[in-house]
ModelCIF file with pLDDT and N, C-alpha, C, O atoms, coordinates in Angstrom:
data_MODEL
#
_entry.id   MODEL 
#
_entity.id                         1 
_entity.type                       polymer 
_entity.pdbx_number_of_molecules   1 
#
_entity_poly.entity_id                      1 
_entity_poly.type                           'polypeptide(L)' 
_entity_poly.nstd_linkage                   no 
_entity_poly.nstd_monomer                   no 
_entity_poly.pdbx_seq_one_letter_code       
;(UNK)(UNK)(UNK)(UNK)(UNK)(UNK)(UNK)(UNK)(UNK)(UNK)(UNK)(UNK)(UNK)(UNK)(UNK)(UNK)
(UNK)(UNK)(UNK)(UNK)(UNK)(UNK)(UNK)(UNK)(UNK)(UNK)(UNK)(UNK)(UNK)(UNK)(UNK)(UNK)
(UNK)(UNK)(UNK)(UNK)(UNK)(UNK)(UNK)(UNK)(UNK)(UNK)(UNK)(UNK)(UNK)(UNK)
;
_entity_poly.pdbx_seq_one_letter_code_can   XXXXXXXXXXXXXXXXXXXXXXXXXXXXXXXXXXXXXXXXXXXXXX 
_entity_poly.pdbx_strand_id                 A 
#
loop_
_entity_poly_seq.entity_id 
_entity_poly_seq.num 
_entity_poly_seq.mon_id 
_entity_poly_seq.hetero 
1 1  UNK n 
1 2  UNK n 
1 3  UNK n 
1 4  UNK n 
1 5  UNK n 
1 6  UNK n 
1 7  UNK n 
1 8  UNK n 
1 9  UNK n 
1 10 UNK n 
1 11 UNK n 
1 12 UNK n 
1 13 UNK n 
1 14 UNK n 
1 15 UNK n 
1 16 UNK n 
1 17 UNK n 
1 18 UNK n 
1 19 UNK n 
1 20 UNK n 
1 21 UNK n 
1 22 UNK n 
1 23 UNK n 
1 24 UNK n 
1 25 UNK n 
1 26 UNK n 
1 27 UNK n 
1 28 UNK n 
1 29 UNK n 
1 30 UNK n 
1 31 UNK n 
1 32 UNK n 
1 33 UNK n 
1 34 UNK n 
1 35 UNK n 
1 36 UNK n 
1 37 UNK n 
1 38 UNK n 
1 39 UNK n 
1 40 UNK n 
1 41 UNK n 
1 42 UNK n 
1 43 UNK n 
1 44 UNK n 
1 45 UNK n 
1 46 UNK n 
#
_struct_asym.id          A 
_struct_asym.entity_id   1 
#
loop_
_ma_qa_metric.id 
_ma_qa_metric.mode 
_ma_qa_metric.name 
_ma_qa_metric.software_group_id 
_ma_qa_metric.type 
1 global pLDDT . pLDDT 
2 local  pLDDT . pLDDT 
#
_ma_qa_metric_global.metric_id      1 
_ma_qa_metric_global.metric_value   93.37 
_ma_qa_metric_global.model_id       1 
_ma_qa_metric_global.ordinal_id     1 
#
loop_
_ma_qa_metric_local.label_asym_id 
_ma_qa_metric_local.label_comp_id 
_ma_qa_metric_local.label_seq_id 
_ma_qa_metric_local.metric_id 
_ma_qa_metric_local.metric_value 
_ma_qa_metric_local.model_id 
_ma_qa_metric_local.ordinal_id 
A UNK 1  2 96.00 1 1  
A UNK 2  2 96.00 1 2  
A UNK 3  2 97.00 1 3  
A UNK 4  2 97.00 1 4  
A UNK 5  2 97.00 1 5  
A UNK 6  2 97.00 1 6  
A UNK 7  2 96.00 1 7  
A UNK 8  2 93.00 1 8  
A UNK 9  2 91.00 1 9  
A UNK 10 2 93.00 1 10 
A UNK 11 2 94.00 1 11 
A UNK 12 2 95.00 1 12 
A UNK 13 2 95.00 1 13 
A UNK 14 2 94.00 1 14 
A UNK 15 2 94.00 1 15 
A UNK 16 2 96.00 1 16 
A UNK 17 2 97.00 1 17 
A UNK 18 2 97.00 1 18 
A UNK 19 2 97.00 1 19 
A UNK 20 2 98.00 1 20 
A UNK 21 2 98.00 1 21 
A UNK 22 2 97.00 1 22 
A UNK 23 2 97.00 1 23 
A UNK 24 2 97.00 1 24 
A UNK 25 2 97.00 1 25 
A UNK 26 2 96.00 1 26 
A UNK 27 2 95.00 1 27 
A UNK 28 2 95.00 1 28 
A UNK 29 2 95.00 1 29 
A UNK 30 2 93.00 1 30 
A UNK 31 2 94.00 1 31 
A UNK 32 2 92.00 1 32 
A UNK 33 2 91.00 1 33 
A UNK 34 2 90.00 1 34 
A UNK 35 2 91.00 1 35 
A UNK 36 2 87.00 1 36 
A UNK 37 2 84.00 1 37 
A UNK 38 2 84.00 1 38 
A UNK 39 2 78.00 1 39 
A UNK 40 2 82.00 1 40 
A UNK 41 2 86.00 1 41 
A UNK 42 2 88.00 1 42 
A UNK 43 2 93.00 1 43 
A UNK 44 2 94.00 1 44 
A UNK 45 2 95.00 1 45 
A UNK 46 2 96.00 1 46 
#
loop_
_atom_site.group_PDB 
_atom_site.id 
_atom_site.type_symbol 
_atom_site.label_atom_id 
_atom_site.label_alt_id 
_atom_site.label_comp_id 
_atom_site.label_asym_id 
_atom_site.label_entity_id 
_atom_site.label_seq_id 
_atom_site.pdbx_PDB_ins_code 
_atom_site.Cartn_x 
_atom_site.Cartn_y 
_atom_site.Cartn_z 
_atom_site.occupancy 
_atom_site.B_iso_or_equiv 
_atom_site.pdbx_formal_charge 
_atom_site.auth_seq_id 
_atom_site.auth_comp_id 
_atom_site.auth_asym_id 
_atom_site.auth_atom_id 
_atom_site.pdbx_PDB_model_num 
ATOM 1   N N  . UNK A 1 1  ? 38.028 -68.173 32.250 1.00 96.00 ? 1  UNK A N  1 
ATOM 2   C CA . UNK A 1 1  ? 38.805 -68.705 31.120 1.00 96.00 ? 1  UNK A CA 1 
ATOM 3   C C  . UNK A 1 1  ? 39.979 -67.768 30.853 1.00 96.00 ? 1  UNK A C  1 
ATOM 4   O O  . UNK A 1 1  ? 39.609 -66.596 30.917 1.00 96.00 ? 1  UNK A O  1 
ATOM 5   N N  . UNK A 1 2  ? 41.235 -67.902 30.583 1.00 96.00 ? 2  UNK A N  1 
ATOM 6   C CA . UNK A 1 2  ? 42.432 -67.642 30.500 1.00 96.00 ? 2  UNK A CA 1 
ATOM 7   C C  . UNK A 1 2  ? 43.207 -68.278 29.216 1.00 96.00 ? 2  UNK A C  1 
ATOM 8   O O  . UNK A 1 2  ? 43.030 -69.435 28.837 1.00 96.00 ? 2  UNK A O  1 
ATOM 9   N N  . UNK A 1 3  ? 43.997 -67.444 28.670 1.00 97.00 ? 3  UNK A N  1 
ATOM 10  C CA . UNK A 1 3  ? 45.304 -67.887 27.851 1.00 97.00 ? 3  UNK A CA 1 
ATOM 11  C C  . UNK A 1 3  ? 46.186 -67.524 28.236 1.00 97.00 ? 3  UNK A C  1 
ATOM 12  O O  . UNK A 1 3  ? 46.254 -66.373 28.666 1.00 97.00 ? 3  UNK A O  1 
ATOM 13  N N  . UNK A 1 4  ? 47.290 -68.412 28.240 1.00 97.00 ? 4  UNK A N  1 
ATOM 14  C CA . UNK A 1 4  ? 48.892 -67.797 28.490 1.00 97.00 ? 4  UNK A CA 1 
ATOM 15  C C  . UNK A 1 4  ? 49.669 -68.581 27.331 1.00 97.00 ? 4  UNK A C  1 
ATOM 16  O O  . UNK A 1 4  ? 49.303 -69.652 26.846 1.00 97.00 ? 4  UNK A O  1 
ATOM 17  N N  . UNK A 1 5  ? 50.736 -67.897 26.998 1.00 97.00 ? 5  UNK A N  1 
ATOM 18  C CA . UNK A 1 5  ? 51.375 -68.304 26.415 1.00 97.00 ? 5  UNK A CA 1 
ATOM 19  C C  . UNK A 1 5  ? 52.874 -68.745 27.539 1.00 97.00 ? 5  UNK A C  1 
ATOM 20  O O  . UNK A 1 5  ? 53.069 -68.148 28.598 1.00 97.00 ? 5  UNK A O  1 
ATOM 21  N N  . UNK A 1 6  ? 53.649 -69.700 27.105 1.00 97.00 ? 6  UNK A N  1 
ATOM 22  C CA . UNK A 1 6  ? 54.590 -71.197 27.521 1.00 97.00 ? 6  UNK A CA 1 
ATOM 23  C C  . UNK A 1 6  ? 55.538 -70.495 26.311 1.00 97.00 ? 6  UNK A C  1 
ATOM 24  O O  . UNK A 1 6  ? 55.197 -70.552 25.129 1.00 97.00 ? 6  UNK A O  1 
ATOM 25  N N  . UNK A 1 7  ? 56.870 -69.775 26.797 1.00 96.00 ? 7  UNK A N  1 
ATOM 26  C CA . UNK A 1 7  ? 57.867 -70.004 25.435 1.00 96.00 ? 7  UNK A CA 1 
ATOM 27  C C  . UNK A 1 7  ? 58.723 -69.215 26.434 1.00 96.00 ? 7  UNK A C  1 
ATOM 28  O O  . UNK A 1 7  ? 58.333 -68.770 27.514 1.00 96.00 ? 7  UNK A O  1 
ATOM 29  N N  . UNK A 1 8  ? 59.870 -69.119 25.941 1.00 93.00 ? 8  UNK A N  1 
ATOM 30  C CA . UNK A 1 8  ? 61.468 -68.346 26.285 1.00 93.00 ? 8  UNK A CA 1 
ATOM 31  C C  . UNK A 1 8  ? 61.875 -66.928 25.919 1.00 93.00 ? 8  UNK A C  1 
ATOM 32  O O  . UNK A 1 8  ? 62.870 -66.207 25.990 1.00 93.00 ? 8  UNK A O  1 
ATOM 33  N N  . UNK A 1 9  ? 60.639 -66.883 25.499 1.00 91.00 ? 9  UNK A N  1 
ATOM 34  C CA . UNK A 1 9  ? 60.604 -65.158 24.940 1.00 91.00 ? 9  UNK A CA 1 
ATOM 35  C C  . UNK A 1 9  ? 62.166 -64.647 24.206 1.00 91.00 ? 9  UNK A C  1 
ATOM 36  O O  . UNK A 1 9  ? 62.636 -63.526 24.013 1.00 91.00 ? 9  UNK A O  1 
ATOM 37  N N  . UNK A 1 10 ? 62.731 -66.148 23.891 1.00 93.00 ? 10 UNK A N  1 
ATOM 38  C CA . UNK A 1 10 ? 63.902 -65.654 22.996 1.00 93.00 ? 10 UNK A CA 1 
ATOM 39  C C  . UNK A 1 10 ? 63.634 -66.588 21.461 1.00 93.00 ? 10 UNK A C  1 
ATOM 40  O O  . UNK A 1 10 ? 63.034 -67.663 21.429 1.00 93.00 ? 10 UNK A O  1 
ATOM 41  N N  . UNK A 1 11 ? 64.229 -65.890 20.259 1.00 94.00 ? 11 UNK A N  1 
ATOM 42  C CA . UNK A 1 11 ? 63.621 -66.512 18.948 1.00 94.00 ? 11 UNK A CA 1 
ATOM 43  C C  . UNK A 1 11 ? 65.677 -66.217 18.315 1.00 94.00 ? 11 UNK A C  1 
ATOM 44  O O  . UNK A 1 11 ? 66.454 -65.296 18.064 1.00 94.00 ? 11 UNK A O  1 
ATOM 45  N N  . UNK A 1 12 ? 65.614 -68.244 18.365 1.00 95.00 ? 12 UNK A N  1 
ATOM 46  C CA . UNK A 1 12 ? 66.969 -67.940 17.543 1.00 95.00 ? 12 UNK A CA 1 
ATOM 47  C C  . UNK A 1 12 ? 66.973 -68.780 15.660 1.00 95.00 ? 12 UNK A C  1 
ATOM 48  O O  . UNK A 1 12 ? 66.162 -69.466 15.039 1.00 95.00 ? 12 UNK A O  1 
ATOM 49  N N  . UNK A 1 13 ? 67.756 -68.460 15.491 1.00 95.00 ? 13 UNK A N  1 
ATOM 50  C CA . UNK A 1 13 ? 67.941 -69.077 14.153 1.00 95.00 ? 13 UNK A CA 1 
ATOM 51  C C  . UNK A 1 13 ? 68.095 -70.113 13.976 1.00 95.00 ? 13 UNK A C  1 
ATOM 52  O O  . UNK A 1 13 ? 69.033 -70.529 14.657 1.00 95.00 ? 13 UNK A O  1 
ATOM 53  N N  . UNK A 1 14 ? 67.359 -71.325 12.982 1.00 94.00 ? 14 UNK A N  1 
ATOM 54  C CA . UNK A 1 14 ? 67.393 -72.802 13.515 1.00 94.00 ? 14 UNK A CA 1 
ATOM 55  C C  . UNK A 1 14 ? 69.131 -72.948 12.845 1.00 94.00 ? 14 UNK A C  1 
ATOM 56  O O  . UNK A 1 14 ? 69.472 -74.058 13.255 1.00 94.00 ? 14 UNK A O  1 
ATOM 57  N N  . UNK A 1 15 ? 70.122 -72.458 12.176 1.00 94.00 ? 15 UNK A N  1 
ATOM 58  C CA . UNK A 1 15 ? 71.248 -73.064 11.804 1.00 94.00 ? 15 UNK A CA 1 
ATOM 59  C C  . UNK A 1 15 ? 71.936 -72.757 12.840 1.00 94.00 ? 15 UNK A C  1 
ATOM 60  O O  . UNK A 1 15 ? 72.971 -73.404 12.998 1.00 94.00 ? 15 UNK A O  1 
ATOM 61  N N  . UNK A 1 16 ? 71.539 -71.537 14.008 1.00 96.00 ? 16 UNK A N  1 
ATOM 62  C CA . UNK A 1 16 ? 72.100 -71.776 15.028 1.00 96.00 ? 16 UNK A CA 1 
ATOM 63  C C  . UNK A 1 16 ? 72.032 -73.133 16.085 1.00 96.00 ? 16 UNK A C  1 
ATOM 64  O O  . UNK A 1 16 ? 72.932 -73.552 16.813 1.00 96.00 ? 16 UNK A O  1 
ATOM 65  N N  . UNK A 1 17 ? 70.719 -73.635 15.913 1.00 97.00 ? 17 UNK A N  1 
ATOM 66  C CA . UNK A 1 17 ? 70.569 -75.081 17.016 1.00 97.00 ? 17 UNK A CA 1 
ATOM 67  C C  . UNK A 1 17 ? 71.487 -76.111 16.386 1.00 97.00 ? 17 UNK A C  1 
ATOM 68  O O  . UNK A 1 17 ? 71.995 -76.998 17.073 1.00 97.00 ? 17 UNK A O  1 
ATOM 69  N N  . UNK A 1 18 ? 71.750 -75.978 14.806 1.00 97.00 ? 18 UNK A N  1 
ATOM 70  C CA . UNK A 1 18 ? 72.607 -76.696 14.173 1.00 97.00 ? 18 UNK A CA 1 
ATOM 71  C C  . UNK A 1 18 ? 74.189 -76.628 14.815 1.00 97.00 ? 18 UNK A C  1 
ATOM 72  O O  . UNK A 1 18 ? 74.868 -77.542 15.281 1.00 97.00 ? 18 UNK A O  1 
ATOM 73  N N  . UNK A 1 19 ? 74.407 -75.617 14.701 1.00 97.00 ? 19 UNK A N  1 
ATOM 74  C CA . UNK A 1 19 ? 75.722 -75.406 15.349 1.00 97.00 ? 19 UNK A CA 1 
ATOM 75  C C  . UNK A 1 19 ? 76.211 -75.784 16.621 1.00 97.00 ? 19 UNK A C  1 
ATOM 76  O O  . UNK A 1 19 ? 77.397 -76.047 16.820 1.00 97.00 ? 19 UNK A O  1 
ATOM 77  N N  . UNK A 1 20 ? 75.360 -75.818 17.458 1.00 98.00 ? 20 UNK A N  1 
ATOM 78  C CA . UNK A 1 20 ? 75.506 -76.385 18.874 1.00 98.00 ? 20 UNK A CA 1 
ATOM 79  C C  . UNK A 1 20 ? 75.400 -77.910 18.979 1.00 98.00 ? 20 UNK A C  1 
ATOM 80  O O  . UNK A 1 20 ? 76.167 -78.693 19.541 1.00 98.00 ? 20 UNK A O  1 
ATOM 81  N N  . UNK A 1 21 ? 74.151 -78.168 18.236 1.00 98.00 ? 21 UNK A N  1 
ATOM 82  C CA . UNK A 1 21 ? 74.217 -79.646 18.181 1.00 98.00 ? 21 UNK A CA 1 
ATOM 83  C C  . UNK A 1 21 ? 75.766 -80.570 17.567 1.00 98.00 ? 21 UNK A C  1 
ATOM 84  O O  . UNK A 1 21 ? 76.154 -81.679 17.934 1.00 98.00 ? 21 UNK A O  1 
ATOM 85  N N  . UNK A 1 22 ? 76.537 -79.423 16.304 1.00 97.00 ? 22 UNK A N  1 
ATOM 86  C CA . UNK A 1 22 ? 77.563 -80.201 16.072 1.00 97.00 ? 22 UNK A CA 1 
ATOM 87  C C  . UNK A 1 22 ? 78.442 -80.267 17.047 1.00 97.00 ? 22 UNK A C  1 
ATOM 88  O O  . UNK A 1 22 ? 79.002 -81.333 17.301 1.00 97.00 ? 22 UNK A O  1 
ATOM 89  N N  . UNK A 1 23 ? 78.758 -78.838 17.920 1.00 97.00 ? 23 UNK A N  1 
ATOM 90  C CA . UNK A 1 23 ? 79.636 -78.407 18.944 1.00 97.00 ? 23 UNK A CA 1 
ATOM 91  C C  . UNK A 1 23 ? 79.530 -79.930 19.935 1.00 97.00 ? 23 UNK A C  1 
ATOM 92  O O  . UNK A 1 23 ? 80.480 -80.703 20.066 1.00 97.00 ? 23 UNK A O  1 
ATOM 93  N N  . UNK A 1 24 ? 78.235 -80.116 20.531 1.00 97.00 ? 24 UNK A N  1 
ATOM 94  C CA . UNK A 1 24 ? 77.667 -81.622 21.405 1.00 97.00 ? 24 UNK A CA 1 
ATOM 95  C C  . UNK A 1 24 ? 78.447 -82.425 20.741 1.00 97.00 ? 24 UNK A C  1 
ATOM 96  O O  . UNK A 1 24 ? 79.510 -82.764 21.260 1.00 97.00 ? 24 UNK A O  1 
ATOM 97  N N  . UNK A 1 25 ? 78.115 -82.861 19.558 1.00 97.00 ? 25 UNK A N  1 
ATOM 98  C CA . UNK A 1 25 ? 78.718 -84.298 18.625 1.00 97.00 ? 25 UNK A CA 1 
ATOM 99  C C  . UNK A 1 25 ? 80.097 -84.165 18.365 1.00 97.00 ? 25 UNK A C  1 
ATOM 100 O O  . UNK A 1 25 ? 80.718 -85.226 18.290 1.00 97.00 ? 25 UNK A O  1 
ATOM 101 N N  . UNK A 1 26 ? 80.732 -83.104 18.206 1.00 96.00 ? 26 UNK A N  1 
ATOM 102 C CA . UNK A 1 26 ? 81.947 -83.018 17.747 1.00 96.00 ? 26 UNK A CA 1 
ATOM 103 C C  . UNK A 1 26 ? 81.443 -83.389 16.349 1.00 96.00 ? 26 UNK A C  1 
ATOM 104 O O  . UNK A 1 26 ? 80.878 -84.463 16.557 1.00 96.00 ? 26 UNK A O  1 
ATOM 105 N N  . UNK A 1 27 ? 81.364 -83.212 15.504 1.00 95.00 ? 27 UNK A N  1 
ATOM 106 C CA . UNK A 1 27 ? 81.062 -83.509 13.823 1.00 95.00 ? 27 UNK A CA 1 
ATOM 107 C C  . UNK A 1 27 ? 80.518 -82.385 13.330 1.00 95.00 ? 27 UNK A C  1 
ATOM 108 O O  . UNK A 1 27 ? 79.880 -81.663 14.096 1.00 95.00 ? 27 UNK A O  1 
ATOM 109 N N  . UNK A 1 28 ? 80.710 -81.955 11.647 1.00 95.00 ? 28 UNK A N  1 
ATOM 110 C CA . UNK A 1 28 ? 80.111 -81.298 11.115 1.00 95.00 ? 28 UNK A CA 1 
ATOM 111 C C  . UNK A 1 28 ? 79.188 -82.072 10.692 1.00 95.00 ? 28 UNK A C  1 
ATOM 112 O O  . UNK A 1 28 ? 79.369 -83.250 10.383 1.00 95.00 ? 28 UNK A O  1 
ATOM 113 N N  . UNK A 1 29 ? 77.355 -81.038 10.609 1.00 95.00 ? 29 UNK A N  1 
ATOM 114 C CA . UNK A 1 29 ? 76.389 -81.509 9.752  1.00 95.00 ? 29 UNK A CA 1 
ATOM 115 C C  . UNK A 1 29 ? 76.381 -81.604 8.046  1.00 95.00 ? 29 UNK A C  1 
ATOM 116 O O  . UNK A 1 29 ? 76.950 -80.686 7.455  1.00 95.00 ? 29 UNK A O  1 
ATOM 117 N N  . UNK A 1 30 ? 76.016 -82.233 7.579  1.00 93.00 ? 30 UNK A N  1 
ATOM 118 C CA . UNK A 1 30 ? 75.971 -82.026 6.081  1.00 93.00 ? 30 UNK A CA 1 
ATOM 119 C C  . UNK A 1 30 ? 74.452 -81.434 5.554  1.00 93.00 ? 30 UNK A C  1 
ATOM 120 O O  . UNK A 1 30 ? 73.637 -82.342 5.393  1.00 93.00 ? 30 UNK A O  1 
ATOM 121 N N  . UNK A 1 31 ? 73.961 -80.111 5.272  1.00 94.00 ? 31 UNK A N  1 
ATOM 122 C CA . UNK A 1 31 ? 73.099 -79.720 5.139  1.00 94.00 ? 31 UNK A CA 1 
ATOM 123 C C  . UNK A 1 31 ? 72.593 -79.338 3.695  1.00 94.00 ? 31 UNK A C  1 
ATOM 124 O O  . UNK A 1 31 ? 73.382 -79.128 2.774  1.00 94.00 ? 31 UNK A O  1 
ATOM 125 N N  . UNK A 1 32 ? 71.525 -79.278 3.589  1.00 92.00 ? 32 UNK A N  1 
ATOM 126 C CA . UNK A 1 32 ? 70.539 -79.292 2.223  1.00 92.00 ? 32 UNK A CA 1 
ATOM 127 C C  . UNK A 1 32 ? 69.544 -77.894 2.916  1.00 92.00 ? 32 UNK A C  1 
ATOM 128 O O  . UNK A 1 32 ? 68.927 -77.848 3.981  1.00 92.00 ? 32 UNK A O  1 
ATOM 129 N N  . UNK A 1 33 ? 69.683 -76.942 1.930  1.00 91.00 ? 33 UNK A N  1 
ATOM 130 C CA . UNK A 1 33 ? 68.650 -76.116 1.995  1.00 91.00 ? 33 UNK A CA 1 
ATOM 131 C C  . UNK A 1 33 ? 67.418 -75.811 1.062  1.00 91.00 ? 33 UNK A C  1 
ATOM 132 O O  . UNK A 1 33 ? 67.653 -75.668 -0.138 1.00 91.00 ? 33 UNK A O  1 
ATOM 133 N N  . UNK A 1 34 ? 66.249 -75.711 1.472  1.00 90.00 ? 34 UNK A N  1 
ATOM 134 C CA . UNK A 1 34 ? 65.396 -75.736 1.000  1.00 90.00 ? 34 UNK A CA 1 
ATOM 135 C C  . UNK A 1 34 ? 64.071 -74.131 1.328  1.00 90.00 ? 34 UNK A C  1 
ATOM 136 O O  . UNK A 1 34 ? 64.097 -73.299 2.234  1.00 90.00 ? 34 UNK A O  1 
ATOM 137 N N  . UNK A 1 35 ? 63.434 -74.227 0.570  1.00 91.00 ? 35 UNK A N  1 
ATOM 138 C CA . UNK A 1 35 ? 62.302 -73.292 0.545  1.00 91.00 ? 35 UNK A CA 1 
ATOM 139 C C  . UNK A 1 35 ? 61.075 -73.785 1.974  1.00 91.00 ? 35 UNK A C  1 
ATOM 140 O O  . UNK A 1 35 ? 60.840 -74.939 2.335  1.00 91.00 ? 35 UNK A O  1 
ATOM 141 N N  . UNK A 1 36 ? 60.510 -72.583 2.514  1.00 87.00 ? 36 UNK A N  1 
ATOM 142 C CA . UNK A 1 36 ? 59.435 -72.933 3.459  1.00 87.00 ? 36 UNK A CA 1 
ATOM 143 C C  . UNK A 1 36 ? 58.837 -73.922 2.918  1.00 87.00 ? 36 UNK A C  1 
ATOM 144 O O  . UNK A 1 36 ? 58.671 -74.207 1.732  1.00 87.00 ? 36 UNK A O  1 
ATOM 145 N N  . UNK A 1 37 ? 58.453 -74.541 4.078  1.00 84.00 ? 37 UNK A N  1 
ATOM 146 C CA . UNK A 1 37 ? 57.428 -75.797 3.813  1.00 84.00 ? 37 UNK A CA 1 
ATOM 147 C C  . UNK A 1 37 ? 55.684 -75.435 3.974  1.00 84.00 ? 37 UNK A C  1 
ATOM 148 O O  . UNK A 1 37 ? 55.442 -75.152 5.148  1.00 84.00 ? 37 UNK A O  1 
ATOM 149 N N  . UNK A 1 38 ? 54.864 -75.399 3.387  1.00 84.00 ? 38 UNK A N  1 
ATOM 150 C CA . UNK A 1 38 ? 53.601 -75.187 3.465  1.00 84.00 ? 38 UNK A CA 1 
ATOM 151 C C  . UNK A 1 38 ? 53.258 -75.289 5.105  1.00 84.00 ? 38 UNK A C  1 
ATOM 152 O O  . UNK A 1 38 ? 53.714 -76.245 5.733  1.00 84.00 ? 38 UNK A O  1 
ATOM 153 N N  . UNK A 1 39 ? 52.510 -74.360 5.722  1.00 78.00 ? 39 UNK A N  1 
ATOM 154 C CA . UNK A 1 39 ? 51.800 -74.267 7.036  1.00 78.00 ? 39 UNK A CA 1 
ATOM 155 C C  . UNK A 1 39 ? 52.818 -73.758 7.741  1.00 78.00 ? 39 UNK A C  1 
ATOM 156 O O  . UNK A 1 39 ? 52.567 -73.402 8.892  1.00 78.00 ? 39 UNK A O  1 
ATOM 157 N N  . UNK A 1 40 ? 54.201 -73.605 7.219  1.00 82.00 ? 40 UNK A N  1 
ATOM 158 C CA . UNK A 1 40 ? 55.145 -72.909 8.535  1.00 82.00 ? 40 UNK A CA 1 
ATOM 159 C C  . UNK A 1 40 ? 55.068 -71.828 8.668  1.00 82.00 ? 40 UNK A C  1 
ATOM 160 O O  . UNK A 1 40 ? 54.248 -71.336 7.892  1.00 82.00 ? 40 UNK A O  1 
ATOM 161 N N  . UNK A 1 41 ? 55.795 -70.768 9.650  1.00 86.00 ? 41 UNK A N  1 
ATOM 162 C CA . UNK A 1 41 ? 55.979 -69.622 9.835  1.00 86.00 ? 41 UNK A CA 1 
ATOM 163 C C  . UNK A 1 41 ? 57.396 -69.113 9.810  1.00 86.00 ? 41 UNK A C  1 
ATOM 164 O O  . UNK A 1 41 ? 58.258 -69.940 10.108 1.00 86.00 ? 41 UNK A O  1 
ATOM 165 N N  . UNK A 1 42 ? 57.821 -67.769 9.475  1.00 88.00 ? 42 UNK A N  1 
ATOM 166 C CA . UNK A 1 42 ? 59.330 -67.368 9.377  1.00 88.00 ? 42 UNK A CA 1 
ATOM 167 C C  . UNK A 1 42 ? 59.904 -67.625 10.942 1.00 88.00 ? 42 UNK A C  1 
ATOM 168 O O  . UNK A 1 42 ? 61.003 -68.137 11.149 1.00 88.00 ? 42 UNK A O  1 
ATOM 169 N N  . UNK A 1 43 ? 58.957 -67.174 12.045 1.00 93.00 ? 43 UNK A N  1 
ATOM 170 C CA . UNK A 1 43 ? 59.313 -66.778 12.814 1.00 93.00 ? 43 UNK A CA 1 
ATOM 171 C C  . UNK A 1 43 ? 58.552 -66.880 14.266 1.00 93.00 ? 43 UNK A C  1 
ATOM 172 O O  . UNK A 1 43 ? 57.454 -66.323 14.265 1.00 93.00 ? 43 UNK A O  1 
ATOM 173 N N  . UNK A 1 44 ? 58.888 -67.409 15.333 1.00 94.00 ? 44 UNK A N  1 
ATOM 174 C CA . UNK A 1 44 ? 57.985 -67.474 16.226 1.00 94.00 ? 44 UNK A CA 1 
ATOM 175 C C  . UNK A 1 44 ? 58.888 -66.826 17.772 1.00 94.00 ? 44 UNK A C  1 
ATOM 176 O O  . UNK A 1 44 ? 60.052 -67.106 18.057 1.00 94.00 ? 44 UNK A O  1 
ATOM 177 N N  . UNK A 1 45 ? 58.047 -66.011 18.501 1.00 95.00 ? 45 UNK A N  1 
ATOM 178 C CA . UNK A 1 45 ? 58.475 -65.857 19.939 1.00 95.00 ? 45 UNK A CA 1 
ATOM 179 C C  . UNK A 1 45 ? 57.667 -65.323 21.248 1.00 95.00 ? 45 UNK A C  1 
ATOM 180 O O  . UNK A 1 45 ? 57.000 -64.289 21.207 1.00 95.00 ? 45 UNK A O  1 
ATOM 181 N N  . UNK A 1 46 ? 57.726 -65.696 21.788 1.00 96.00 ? 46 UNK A N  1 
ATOM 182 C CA . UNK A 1 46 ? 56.090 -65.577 22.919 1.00 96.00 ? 46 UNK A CA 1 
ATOM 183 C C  . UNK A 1 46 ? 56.489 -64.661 23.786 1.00 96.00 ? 46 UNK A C  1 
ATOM 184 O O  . UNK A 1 46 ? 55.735 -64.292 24.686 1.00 96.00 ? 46 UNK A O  1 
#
């Protein structure tokens, strides 16, 4: 029996995936910020 962990061993900032995704669309997002959501984590990287 074995575990491995599956990830990119890189941890970026999600308003960064925002930014790229607008860069793709050409459009700015219109964003709402909010407080953690129950069961999440700050931070994840394998």
């Amino acid at each position: 029996w074995r575990i491995y962990n599956i990830g990119n061993n890189r941890s970026i900032e999600i308003s960064r995936l925002v930014e790229l995704l607008e860069g793709e669309f050409g459009r700015k997002a219109e964003i709402e910020l909010l407080p953690m959501q129950p069961g999440d984590v700050a931070e994840t990287c394998a």
